[in-house]
C-alpha atoms as a PDB file:
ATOM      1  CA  UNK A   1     -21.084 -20.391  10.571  1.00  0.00           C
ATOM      2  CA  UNK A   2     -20.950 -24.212  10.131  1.00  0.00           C
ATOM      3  CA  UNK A   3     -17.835 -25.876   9.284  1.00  0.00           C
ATOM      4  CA  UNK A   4     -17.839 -25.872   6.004  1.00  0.00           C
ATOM      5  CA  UNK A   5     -18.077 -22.173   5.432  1.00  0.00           C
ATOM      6  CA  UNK A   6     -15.012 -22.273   8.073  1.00  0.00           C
ATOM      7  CA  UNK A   7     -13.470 -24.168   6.079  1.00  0.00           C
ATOM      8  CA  UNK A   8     -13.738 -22.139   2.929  1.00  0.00           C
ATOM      9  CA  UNK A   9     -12.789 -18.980   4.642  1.00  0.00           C
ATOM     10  CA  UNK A  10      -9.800 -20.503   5.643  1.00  0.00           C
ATOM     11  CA  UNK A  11      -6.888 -18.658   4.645  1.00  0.00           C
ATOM     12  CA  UNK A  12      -5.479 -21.911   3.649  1.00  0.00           C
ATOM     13  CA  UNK A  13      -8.325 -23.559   2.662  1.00  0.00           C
ATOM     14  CA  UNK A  14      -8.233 -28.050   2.190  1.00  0.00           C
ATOM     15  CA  UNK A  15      -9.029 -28.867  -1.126  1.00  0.00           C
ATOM     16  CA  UNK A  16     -12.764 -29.901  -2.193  1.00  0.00           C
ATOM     17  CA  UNK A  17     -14.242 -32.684  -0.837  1.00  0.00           C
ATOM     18  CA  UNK A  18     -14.582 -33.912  -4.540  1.00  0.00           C
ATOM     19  CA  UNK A  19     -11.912 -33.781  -5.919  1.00  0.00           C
ATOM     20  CA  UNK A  20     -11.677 -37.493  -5.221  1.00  0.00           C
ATOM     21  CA  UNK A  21     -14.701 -37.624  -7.820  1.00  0.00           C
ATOM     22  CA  UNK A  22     -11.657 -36.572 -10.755  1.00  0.00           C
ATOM     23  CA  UNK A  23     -10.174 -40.319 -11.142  1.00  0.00           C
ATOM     24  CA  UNK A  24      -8.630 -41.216 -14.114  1.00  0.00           C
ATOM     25  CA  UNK A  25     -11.491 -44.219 -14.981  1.00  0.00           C
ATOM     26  CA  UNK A  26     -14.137 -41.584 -13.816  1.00  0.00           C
ATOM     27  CA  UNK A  27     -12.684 -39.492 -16.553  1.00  0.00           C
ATOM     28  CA  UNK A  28     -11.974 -42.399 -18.863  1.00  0.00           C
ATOM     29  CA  UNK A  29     -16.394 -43.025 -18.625  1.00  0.00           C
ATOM     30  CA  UNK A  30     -17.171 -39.677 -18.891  1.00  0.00           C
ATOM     31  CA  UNK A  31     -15.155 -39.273 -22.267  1.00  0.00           C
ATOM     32  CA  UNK A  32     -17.117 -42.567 -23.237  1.00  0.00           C
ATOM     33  CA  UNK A  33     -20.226 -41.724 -22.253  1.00  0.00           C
ATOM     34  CA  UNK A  34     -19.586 -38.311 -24.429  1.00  0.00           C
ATOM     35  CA  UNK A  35     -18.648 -40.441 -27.441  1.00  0.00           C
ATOM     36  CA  UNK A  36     -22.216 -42.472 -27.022  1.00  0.00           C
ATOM     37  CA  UNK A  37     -24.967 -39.564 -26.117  1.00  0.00           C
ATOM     38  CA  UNK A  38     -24.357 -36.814 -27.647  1.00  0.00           C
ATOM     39  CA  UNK A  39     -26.105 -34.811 -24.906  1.00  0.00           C
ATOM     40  CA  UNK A  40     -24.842 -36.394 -21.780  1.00  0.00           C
ATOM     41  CA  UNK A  41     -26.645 -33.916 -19.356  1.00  0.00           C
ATOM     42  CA  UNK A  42     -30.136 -34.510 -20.586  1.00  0.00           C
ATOM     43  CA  UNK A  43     -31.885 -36.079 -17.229  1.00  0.00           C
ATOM     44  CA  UNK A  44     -33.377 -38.745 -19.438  1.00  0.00           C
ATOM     45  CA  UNK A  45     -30.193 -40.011 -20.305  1.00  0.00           C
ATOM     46  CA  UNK A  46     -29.234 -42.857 -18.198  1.00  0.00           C
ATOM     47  CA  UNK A  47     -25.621 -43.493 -17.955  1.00  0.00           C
ATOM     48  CA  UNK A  48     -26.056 -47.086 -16.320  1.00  0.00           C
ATOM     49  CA  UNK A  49     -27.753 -48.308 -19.421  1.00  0.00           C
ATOM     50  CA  UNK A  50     -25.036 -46.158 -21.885  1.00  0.00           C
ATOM     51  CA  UNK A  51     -22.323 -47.769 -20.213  1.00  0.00           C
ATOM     52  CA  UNK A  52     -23.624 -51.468 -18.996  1.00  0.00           C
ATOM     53  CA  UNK A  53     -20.138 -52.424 -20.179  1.00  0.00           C
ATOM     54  CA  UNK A  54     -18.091 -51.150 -18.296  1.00  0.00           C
ATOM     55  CA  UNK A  55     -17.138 -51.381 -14.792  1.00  0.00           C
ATOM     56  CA  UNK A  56     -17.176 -49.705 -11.882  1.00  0.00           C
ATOM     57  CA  UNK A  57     -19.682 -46.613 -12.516  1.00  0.00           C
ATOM     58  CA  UNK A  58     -20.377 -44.220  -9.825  1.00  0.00           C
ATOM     59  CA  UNK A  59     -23.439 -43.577  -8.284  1.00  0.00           C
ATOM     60  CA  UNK A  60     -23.460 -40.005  -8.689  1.00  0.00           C
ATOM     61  CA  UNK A  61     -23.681 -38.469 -12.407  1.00  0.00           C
ATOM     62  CA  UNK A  62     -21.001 -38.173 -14.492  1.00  0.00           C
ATOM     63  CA  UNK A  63     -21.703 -34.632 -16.348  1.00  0.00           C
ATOM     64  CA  UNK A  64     -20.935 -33.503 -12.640  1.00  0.00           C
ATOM     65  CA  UNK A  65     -16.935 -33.533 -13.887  1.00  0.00           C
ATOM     66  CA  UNK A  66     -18.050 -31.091 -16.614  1.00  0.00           C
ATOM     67  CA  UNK A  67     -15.823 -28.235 -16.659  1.00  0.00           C
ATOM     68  CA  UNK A  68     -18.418 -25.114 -16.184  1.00  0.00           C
ATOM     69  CA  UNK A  69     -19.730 -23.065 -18.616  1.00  0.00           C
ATOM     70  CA  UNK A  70     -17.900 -19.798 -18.386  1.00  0.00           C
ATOM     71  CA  UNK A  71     -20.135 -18.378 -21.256  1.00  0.00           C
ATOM     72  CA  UNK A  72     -23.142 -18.861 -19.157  1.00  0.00           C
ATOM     73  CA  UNK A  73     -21.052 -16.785 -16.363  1.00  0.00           C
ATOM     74  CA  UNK A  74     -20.661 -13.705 -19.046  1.00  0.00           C
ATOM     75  CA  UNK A  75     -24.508 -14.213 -20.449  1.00  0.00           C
ATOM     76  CA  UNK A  76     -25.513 -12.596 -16.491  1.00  0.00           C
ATOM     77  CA  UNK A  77     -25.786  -9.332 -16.130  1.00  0.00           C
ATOM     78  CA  UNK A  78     -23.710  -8.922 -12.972  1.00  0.00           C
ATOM     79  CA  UNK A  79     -21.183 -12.201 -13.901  1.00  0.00           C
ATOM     80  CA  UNK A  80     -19.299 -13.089 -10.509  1.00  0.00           C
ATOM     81  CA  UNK A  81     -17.476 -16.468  -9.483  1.00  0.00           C
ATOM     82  CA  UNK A  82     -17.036 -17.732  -6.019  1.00  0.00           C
ATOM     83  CA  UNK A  83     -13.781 -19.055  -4.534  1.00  0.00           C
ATOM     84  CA  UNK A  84     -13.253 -19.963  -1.610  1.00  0.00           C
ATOM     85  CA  UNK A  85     -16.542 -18.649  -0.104  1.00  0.00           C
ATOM     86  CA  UNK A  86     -15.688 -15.066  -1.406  1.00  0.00           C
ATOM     87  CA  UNK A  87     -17.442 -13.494  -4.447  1.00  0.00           C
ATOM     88  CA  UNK A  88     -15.579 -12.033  -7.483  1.00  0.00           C
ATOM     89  CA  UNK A  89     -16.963  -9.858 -10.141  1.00  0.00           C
ATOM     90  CA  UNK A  90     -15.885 -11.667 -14.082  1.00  0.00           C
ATOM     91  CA  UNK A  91     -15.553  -7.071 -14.434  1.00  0.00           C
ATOM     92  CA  UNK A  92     -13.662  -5.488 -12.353  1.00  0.00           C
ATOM     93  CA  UNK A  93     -15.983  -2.242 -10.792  1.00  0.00           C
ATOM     94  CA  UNK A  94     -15.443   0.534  -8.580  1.00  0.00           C
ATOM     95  CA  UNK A  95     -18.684   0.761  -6.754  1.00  0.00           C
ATOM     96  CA  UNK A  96     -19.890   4.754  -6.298  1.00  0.00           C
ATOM     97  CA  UNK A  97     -20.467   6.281  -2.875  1.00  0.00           C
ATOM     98  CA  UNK A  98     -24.290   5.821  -3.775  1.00  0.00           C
ATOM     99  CA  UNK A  99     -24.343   2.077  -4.251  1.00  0.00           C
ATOM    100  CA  UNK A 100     -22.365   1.739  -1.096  1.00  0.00           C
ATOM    101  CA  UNK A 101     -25.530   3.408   0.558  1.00  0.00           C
ATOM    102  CA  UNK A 102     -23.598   6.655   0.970  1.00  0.00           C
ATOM    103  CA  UNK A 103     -25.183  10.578   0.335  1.00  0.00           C
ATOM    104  CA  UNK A 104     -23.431  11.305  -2.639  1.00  0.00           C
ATOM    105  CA  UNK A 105     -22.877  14.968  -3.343  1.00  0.00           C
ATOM    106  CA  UNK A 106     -21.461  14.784  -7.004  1.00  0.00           C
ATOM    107  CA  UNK A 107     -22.481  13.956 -10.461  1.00  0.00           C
ATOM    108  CA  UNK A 108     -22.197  10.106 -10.748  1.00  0.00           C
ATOM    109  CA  UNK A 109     -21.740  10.171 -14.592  1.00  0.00           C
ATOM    110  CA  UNK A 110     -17.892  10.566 -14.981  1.00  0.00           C
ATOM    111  CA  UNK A 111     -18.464  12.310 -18.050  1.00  0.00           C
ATOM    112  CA  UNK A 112     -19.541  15.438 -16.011  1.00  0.00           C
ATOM    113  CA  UNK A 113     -16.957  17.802 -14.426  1.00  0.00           C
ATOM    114  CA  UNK A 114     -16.776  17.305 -10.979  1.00  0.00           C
ATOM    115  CA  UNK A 115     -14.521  19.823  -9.727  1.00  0.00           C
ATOM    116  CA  UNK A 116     -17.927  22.915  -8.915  1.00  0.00           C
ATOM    117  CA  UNK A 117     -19.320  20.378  -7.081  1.00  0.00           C
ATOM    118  CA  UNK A 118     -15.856  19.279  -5.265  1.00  0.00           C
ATOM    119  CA  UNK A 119     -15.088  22.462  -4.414  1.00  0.00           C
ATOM    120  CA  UNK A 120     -18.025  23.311  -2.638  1.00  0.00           C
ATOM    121  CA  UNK A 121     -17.977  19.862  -1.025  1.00  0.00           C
ATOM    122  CA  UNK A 122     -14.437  21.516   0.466  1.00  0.00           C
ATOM    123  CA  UNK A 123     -15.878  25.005   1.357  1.00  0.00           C
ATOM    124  CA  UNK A 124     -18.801  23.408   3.066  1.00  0.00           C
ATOM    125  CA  UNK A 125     -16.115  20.840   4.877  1.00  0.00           C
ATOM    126  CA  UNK A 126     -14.288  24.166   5.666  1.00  0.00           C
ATOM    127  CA  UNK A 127     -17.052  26.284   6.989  1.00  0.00           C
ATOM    128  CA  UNK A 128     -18.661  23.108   9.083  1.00  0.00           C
ATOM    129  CA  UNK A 129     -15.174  22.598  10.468  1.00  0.00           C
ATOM    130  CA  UNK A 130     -15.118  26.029  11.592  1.00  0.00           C
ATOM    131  CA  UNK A 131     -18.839  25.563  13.286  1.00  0.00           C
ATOM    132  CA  UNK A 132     -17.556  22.775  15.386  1.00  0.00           C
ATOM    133  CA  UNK A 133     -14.804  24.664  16.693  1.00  0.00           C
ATOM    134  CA  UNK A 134     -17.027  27.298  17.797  1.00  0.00           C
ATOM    135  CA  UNK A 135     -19.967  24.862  19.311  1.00  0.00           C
ATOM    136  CA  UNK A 136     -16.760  23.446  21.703  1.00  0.00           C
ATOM    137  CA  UNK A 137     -17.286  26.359  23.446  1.00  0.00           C
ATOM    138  CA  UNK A 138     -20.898  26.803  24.225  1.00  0.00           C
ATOM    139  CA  UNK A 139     -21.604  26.061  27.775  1.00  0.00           C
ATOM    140  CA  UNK A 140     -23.602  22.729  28.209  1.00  0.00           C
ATOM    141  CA  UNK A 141     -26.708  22.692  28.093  1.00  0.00           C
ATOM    142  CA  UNK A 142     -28.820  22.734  31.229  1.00  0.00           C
ATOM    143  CA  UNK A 143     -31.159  19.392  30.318  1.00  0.00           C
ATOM    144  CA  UNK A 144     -30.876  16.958  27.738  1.00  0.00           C
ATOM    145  CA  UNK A 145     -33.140  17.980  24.793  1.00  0.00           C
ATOM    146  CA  UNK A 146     -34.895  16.089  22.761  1.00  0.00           C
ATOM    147  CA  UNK A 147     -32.621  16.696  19.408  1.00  0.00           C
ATOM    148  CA  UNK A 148     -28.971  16.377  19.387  1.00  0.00           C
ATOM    149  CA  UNK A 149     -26.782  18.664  20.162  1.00  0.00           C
ATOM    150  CA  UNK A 150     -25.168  20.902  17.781  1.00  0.00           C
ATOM    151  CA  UNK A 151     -21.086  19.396  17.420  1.00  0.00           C
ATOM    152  CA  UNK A 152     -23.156  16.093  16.663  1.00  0.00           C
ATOM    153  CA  UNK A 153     -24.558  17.498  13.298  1.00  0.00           C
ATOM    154  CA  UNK A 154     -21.571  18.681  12.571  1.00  0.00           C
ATOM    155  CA  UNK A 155     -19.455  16.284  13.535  1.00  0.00           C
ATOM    156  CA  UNK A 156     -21.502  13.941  11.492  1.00  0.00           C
ATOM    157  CA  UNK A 157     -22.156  16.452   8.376  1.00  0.00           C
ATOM    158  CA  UNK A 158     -18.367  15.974   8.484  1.00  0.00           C
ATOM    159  CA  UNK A 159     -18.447  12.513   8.096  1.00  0.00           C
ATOM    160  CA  UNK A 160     -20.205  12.593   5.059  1.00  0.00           C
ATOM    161  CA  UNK A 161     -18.074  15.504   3.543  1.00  0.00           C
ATOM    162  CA  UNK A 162     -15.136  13.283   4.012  1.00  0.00           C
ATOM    163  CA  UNK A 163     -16.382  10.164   2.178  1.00  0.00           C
ATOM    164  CA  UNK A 164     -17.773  12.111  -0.863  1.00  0.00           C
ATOM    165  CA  UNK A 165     -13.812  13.650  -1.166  1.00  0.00           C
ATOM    166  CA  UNK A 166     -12.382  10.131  -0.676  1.00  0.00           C
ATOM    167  CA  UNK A 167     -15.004   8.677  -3.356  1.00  0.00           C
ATOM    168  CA  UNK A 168     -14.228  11.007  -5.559  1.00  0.00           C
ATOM    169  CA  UNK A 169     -10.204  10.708  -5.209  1.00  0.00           C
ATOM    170  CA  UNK A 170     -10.662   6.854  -5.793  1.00  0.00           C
ATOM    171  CA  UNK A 171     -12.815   7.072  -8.844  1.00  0.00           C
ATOM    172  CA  UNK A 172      -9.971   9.691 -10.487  1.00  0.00           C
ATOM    173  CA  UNK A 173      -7.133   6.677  -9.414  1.00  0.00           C
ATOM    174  CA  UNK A 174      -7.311   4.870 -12.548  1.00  0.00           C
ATOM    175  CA  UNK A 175      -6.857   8.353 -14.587  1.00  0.00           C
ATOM    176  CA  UNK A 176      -4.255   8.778 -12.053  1.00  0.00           C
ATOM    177  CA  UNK A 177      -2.723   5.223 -13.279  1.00  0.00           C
ATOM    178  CA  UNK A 178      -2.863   5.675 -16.988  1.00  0.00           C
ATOM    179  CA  UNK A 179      -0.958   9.316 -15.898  1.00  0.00           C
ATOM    180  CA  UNK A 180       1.696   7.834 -14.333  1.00  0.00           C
ATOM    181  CA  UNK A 181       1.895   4.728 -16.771  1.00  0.00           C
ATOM    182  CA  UNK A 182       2.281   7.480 -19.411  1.00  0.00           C
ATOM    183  CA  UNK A 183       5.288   9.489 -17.653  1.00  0.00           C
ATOM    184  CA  UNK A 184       7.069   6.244 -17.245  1.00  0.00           C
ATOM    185  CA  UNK A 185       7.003   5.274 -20.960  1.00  0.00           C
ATOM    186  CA  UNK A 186       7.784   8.650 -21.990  1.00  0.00           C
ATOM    187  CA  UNK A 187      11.127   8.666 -19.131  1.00  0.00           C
ATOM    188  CA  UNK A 188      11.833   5.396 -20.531  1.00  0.00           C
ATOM    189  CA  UNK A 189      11.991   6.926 -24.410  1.00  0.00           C
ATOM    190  CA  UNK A 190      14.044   9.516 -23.028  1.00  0.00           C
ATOM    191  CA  UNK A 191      16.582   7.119 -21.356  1.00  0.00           C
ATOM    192  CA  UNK A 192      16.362   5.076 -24.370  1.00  0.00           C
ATOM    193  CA  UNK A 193      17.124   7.726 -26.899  1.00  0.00           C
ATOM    194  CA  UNK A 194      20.298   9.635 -24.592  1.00  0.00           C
ATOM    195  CA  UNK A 195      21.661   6.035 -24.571  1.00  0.00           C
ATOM    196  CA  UNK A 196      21.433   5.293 -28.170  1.00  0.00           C
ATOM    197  CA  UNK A 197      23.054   9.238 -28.940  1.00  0.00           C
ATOM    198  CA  UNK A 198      25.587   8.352 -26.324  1.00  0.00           C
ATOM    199  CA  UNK A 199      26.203   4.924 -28.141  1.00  0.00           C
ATOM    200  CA  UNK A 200      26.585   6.901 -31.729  1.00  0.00           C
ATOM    201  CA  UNK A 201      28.901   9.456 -30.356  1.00  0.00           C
ATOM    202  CA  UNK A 202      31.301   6.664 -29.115  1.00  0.00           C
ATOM    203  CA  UNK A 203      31.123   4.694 -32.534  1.00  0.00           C
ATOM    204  CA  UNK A 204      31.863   8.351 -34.491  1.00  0.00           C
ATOM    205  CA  UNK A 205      34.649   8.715 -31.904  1.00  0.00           C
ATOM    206  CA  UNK A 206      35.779   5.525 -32.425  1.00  0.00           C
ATOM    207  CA  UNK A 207      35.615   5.037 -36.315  1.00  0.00           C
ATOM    208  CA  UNK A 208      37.743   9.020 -36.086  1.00  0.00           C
ATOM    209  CA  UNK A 209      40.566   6.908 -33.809  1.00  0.00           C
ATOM    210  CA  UNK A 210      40.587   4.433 -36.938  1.00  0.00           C
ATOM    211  CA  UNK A 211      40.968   6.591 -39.647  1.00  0.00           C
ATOM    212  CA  UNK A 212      44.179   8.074 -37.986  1.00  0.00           C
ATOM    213  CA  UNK A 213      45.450   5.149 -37.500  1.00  0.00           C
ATOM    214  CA  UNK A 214      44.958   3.719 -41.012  1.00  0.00           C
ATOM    215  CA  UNK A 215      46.368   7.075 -42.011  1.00  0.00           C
ATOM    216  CA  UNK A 216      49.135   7.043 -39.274  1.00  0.00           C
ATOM    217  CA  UNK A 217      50.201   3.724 -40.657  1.00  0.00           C
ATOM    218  CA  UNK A 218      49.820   4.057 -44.484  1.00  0.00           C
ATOM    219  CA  UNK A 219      51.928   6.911 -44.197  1.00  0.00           C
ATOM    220  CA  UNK A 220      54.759   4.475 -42.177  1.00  0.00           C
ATOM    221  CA  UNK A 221      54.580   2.326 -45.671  1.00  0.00           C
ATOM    222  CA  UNK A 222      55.270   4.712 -47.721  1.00  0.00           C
ATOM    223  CA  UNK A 223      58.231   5.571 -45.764  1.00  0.00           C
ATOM    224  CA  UNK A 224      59.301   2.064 -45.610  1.00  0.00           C
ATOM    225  CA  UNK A 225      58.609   1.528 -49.073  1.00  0.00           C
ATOM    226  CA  UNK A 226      60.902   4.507 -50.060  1.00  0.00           C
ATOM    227  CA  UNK A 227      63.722   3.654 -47.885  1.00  0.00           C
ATOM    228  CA  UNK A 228      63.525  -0.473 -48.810  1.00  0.00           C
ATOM    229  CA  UNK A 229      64.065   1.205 -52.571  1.00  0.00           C
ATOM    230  CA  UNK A 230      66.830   3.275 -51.851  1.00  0.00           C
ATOM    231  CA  UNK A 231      68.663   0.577 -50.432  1.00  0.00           C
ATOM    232  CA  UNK A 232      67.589  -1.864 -52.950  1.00  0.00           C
ATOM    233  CA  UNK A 233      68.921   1.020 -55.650  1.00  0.00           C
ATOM    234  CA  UNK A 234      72.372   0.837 -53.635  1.00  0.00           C
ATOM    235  CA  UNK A 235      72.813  -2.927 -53.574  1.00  0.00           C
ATOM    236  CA  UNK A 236      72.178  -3.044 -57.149  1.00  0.00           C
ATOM    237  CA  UNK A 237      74.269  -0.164 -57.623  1.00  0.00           C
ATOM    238  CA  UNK A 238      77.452  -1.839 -56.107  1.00  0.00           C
ATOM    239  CA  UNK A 239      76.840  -5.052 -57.349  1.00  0.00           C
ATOM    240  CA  UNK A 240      76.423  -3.480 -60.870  1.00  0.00           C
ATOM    241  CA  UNK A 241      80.225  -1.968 -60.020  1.00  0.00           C
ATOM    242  CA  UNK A 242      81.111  -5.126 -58.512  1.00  0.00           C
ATOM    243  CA  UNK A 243      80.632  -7.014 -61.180  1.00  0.00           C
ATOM    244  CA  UNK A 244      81.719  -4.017 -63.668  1.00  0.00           C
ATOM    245  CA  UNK A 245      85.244  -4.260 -62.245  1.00  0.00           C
ATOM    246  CA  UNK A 246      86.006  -7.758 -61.668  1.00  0.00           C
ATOM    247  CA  UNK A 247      84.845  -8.448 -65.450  1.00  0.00           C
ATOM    248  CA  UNK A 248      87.466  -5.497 -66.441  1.00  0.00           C
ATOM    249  CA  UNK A 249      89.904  -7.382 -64.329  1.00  0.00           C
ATOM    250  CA  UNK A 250      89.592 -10.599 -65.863  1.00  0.00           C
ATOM    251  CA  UNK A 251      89.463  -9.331 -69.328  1.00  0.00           C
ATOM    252  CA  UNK A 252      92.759  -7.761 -68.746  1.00  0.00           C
ATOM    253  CA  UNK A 253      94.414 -10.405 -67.289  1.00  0.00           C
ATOM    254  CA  UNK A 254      93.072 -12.612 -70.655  1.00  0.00           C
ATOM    255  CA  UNK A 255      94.696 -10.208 -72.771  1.00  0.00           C
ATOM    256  CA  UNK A 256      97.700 -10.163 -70.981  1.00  0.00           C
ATOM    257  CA  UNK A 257      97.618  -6.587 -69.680  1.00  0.00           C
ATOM    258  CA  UNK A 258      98.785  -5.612 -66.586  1.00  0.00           C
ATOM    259  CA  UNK A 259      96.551  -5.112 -64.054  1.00  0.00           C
ATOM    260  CA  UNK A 260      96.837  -1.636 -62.189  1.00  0.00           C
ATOM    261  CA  UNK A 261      97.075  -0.806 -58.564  1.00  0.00           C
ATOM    262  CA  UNK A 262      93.871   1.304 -58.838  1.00  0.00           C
ATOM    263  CA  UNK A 263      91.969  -1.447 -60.477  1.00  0.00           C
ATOM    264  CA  UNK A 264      92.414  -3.845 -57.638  1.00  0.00           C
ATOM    265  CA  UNK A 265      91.784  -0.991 -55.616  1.00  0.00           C
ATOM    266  CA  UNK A 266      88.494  -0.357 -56.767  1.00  0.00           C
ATOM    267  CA  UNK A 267      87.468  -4.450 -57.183  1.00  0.00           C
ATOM    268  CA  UNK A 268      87.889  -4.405 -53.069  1.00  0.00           C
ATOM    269  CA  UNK A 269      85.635  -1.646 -52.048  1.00  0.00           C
ATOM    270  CA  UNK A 270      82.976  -2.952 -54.528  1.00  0.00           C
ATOM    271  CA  UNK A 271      83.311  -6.217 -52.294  1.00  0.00           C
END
């Protein structure tokens, strides 16, 4: 591996070596040169001549600060991007057991039910388990034939049992994912509709605690209200005999009438 490829693999890779090539006067010809061709990538297009005015042109071509064509990525068939000297897919895949080079025992087309064919992908992982145990305790052989021996097969029969079970368990883990993402909405509705009832029980129990007290203290009016008029009744009562008695008292000393002990008697309680 030469040292660039080091480089890229680097888990904290430099920056590109031309990234020097994004100046701001680099940019500054390249939108110029835009406004002057109107195809600046056509090889026949020469950008000394275009911009013989300006200063300072680079001897590498301009269109290289293009930023690329990500529609020309989707137009492939298999559209990938590399970063970093590692290869990504534009769409996300899950590649089967049989494109990894594996012996695929199920249906590839997810469309098909795959549990017959899982299931006897377990018996026969089950009964070739069970094989192996017994070949363990055959005596060894007295030469070395020609074929392997028997716990090989098996061991390797096995092998391949196991990888078609954990291929199919990771091609069910995004049905798995939209199953979970599913009971985790549906808790969160839940938790979202006891709180709102819990919420609507306090305001009920809350607008009953106001009620009895507007009641409570309408009811303490009234009874204010009653007693302020009986005592307003009284003062006007005894000012009414107040004023009854002292004008009876005058009016008989006008007249020249004696006043009487009871009279006077009367005037001074009403006082």
């Amino acid at each position: 591996m030469d040292d660039d490829d080091a480089e890229l693999r680097n888990p904290f890779p430099s920056p590109p070596s031309h990234y020097i090539k994004y100046a701001s006067h680099n940019l500054k010809l390249l939108a110029l040169l835009r406004e002057r061709v109107p195809d600046p990538s056509d090889p026949t297009v020469n950008q000394y001549e275009v911009l013989s005015d300006q200063t300072d042109i680079p001897d590498w071509p301009l269109t290289q600060l293009e930023k690329p064509r990500v529609d020309w990525i989707l137009e492939e068939p298999d559209a990938y991007y590399d970063v970093f000297g590692d290869r990504w897919f534009v769409k996300e895949k899950i590649p089967s057991l049989a494109e990894l080079g594996g012996n695929q025992l199920y249906p590839a087309d997810p469309s098909v039910d795959r549990r017959p064919a899982l299931l006897s992908v377990l018996r026969s992982l089950l009964v070739t388990y069970s094989a192996l145990t017994s070949s363990l305790l055959d005596p060894p052989p007295a030469s070395s034939p020609a074929e392997p021996p028997g716990w090989q097969r098996q061991v390797e029969w096995i092998n391949v049992l196991g990888q078609n079970l954990m291929a199919a368990a990771n091609d069910l883990r995004p049905v798995q994912a939209r199953g979970n993402l599913e009971l985790m909405m549906k808790r969160q509705l839940e938790l979202r509709r006891e709180e709102t009832k819990t919420i609507h029980s306090k305001c009920h129990s809350m607008q009953a605690k106001l009620d009895e007290l507007r009641s409570s203290l309408s009811l303490e009016q009234q009874d204010a209200m009653t007693s302020l008029g009986q005592k307003t009744a009284d003062i006007n009562e005894n000012v009414s005999s107040f004023f009854g008695l002292s004008v009876s008292v005058v009016l008989r000393r006008q007249k020249g009438a004696s006043v009487e002990k009871q009279d006077v008697l009367r005037w001074a309680e009403a006082v």
